[in-house]
C-alpha atoms as a PDB file:
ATOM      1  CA  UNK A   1      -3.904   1.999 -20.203  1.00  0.00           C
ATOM      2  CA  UNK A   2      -6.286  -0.578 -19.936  1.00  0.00           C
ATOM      3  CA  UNK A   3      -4.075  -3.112 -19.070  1.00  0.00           C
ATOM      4  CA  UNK A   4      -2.446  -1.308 -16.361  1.00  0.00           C
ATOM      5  CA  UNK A   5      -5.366  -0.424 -15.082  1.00  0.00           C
ATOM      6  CA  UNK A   6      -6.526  -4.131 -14.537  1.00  0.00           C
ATOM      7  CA  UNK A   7      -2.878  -4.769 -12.944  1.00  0.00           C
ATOM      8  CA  UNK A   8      -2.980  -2.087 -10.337  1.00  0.00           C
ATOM      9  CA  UNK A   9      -7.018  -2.995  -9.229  1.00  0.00           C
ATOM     10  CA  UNK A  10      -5.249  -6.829  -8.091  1.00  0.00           C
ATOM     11  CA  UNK A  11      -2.521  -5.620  -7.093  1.00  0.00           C
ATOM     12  CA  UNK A  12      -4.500  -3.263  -4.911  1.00  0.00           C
ATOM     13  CA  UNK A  13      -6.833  -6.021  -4.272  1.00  0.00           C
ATOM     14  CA  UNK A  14      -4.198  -9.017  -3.455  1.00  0.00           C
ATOM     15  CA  UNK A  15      -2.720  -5.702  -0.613  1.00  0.00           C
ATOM     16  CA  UNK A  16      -6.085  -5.157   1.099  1.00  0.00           C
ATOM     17  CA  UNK A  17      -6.683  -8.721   1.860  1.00  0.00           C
ATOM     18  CA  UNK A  18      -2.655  -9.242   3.125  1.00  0.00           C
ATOM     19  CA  UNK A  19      -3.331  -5.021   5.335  1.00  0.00           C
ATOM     20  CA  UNK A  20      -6.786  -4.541   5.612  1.00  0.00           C
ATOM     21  CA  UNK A  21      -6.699  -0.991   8.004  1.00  0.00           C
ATOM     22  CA  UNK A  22      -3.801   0.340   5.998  1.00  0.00           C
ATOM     23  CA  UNK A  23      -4.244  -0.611   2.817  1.00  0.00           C
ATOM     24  CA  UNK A  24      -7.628  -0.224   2.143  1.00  0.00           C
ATOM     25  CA  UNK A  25      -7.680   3.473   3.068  1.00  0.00           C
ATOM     26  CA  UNK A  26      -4.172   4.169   1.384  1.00  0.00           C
ATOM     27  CA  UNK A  27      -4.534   2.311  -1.563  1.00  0.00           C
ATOM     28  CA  UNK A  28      -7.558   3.464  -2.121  1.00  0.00           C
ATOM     29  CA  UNK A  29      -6.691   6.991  -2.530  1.00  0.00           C
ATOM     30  CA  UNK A  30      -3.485   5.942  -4.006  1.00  0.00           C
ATOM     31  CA  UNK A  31      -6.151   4.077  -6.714  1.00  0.00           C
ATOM     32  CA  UNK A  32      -8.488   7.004  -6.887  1.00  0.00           C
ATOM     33  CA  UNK A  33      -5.505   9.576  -7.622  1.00  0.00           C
ATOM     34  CA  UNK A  34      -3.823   7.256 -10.507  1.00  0.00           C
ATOM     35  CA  UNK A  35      -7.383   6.796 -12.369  1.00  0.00           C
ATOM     36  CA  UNK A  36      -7.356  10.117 -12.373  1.00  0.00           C
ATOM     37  CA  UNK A  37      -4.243  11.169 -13.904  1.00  0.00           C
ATOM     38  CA  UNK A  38      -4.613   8.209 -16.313  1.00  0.00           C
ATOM     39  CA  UNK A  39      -7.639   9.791 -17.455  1.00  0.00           C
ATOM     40  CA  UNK A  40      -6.408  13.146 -18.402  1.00  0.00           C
END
């Protein structure tokens, strides 16, 4: 979990640099919502 975890944050990372406006607010959420479910 851990390791997927580090994969998505620069993947989300490498994304908001390329879309700033879009990605940062979608991803973000996107990011938000999958911590979440990985935690339970």
């Amino acid at each position: 979990m851990v390791q997927v975890n580090g994969v998505a944050g620069l993947v989300a990372g490498d994304g908001n640099d390329k879309v700033k406006p879009f990605e940062c607010s979608s991803s973000g959420v996107f990011e938000k919502d999958l911590l979440e479910a990985l935690r339970k």
